[in-house]
Protein backbone atom coordinates (compact mmCIF):
# COMPACT_ATOMS: atom_id res chain seq x y z
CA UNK A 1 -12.83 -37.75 2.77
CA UNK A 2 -12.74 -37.20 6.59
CA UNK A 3 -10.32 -35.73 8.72
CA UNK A 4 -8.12 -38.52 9.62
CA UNK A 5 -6.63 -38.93 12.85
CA UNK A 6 -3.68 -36.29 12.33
CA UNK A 7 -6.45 -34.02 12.07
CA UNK A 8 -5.20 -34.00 8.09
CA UNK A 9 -8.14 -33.61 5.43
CA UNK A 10 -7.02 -34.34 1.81
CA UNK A 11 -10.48 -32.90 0.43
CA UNK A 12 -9.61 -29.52 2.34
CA UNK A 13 -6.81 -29.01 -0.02
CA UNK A 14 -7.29 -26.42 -2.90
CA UNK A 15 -5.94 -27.03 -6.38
CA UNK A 16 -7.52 -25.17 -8.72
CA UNK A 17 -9.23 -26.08 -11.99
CA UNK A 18 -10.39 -23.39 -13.48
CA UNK A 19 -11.59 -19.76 -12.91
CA UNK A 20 -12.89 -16.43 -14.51
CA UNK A 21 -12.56 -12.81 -14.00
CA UNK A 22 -14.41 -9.86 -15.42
CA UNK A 23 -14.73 -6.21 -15.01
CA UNK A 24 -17.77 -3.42 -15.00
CA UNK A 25 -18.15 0.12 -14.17
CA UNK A 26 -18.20 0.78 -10.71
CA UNK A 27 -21.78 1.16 -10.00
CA UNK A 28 -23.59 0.09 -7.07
CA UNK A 29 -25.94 -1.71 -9.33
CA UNK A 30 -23.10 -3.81 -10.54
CA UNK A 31 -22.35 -4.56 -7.01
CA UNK A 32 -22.83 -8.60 -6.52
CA UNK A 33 -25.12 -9.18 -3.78
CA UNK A 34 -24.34 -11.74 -1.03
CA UNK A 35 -27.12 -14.02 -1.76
CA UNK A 36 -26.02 -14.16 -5.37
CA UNK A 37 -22.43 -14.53 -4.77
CA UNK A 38 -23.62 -17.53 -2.58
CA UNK A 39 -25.18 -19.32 -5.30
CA UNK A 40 -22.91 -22.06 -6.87
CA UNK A 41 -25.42 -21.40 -10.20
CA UNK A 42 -24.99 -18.10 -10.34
CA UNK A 43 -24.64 -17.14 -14.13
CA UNK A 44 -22.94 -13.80 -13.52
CA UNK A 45 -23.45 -12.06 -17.42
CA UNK A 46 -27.66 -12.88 -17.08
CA UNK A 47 -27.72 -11.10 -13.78
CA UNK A 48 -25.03 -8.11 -13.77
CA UNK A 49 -25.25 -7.25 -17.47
CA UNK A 50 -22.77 -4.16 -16.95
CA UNK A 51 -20.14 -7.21 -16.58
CA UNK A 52 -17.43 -8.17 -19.14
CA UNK A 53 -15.63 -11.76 -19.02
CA UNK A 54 -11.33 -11.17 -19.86
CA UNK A 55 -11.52 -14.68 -21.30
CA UNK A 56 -8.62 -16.93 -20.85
CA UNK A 57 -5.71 -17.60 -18.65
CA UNK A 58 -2.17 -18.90 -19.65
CA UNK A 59 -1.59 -21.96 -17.96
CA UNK A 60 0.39 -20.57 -15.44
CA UNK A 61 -1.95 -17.11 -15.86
CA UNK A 62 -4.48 -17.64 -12.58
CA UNK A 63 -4.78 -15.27 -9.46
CA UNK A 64 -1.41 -14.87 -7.69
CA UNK A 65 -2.68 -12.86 -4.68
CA UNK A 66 -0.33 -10.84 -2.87
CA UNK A 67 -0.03 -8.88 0.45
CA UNK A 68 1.70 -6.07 2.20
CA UNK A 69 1.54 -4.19 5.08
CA UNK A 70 3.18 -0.64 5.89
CA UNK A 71 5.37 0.17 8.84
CA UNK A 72 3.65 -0.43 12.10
CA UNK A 73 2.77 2.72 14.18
CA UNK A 74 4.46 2.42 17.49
CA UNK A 75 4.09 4.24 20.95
CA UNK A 76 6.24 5.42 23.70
CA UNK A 77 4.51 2.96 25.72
CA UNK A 78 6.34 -0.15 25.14
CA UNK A 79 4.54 -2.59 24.13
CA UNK A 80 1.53 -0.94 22.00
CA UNK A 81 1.84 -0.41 18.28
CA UNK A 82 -0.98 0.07 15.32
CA UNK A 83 -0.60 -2.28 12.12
CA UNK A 84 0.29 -0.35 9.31
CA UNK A 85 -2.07 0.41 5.87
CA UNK A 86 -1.83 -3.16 4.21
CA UNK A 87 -2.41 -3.15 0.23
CA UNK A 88 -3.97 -6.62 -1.62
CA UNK A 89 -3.43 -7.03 -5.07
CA UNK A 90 -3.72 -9.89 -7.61
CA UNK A 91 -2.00 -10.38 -10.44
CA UNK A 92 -4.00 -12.56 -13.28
CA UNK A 93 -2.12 -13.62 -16.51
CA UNK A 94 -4.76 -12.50 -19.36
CA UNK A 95 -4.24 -14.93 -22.78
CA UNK A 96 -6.56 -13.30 -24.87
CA UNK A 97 -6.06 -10.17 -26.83
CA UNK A 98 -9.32 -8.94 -28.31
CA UNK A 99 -10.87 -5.67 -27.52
CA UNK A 100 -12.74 -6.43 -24.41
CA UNK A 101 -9.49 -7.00 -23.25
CA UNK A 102 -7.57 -4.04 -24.81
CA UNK A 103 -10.71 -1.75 -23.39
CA UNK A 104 -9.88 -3.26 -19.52
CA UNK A 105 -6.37 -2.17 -19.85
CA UNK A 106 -6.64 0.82 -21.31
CA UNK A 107 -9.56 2.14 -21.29
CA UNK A 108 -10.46 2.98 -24.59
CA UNK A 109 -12.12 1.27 -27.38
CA UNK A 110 -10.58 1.19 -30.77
CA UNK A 111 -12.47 3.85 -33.58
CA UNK A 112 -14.23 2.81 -37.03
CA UNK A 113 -10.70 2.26 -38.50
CA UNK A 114 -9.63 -0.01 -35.61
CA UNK A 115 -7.04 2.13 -33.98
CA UNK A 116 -6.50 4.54 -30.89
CA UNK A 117 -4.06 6.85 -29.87
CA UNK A 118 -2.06 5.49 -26.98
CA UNK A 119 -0.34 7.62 -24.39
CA UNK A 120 0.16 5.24 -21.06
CA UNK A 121 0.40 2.08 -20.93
CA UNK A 122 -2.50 1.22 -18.69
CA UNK A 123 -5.71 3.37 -17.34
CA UNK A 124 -5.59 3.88 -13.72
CA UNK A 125 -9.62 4.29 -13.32
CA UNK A 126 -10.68 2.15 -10.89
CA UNK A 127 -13.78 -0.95 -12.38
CA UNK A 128 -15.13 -3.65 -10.24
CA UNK A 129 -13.90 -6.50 -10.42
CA UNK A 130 -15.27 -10.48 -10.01
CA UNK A 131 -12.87 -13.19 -9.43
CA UNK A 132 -13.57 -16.56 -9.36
CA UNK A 133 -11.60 -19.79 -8.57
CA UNK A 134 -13.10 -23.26 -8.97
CA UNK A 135 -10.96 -25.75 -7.08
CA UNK A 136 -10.53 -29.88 -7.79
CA UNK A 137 -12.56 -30.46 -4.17
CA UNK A 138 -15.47 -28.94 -5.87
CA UNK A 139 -14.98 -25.46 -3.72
CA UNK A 140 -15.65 -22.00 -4.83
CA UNK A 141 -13.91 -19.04 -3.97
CA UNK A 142 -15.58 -15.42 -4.84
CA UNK A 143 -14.35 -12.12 -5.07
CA UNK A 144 -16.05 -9.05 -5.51
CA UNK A 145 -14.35 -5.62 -5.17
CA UNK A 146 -13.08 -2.44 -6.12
CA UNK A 147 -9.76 -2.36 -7.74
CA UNK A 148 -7.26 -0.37 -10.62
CA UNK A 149 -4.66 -1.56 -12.17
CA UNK A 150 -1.44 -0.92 -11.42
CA UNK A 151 1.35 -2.98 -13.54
CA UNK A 152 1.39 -4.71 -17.35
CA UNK A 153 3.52 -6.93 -18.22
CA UNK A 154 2.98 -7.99 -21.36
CA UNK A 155 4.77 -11.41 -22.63
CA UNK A 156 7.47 -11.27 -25.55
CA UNK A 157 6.47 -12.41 -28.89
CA UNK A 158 7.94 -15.67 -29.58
CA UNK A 159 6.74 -17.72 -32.21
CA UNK A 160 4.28 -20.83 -31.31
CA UNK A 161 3.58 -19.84 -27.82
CA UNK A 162 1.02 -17.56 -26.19
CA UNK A 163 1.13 -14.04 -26.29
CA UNK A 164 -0.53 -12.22 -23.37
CA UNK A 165 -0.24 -10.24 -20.44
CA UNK A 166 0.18 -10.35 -16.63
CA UNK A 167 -2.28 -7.75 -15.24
CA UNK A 168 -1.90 -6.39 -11.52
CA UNK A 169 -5.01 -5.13 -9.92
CA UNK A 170 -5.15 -3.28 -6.19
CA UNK A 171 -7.81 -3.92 -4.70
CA UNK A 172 -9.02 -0.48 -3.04
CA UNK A 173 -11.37 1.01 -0.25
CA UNK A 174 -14.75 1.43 -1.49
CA UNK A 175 -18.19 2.47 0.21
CA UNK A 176 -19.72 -0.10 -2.31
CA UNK A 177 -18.23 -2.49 0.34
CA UNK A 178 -18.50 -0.89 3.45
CA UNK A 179 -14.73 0.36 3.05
CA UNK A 180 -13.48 -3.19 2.88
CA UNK A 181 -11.47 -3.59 -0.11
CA UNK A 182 -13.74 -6.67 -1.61
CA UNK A 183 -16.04 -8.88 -0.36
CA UNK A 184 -15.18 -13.01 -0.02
CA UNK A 185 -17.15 -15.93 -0.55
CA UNK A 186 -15.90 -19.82 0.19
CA UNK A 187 -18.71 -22.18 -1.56
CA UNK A 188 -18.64 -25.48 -0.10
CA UNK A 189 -18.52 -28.32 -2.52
CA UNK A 190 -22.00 -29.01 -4.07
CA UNK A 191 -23.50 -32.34 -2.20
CA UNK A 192 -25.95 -33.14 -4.81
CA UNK A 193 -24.22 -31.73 -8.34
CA UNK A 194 -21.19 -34.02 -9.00
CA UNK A 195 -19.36 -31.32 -11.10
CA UNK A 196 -19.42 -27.36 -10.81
CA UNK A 197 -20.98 -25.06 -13.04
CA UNK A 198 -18.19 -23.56 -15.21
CA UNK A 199 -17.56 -20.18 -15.10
């Protein structure tokens, strides 16, 4: 659909459908390049092995982005001020609880008897991190970044629903991206493939 005389676009209007996320080692090698990250067919285990899916969302589990910024810096001068240090983070609500999963959090991987000794709740070592969004317009949005985690919540057990966990990750500085905190693709929708690739 065009933009219609309002200068409104209905097909400019993201809903999302589905999405992924997965985690490796932070590694330049595991660093997504930005001709792959621009192809709509990238398959992202075949070409960054070092990459682990986390598997499936609750319903109301995808990417809630958020964004803060510190106190400005301001001057005598009136008039002049310096934004302050902002921080991104993005909080994904994990369904699945196998040991991929378990490892992400905290960092560990259960021994020959299935068990580990927990201490903290969470590992604060920082992994790279891909996030992806497919949206109903046939749009896909890409991230690819440095990040730790920073908050679990995990859901109470209640009987016939889904037990997981809402995961926060900050995205941080990184000389993998130039100090940016990730790096951002927006795929326009396919014009020859009626449906996107899932993820």
């Amino acid at each position: 659909m065009a933009v219609d005389s309002q200068g409104n676009d209905l097909s400019a209007v993201g809903i999302p459908v589905t999405g992924a996320t997965a985690w490796a080692p932070v590694d330049d090698k595991n660093v997504v390049t930005p001709a792959d990250g621009n192809d709509p067919e990238l398959d992202l285990i075949e070409a960054y092995s070092a990459y682990s899916k986390l598997g499936l969302y609750k319903t109301d589990g995808g990417a809630a982005d958020t964004s803060e910024t510190g106190d400005a810096i301001t001057f005598f001068q009136d008039g002049y001020a310096l934004a302050g240090d902002s921080t991104l983070a993005v909080a994904i609500g994990l369904a699945q609880n196998d040991t991929n999963v378990l490892e992400f959090i905290t960092g560990q991987k259960l021994d020959a008897n299935n068990s580990m000794l927990v201490d903290e709740g969470f590992t604060s070592e920082p992994r790279l991190i891909w996030q992806e969004t497919m949206f109903k317009n046939r749009t896909i949005r890409r991230r690819n970044g440095v990040a730790r985690i920073t908050a679990v919540a995990p859901d109470k057990d209640e009987r016939g629903t889904v037990k997981g966990r809402v995961v926060t990750l900050q995205w941080v500085s990184s000389p993998l991206f130039g100090g940016a905190k990730y790096r951002e693709w927006m795929l326009p929708a396919p014009v020859d493939n009626p449906e996107p690739k899932e993820p």
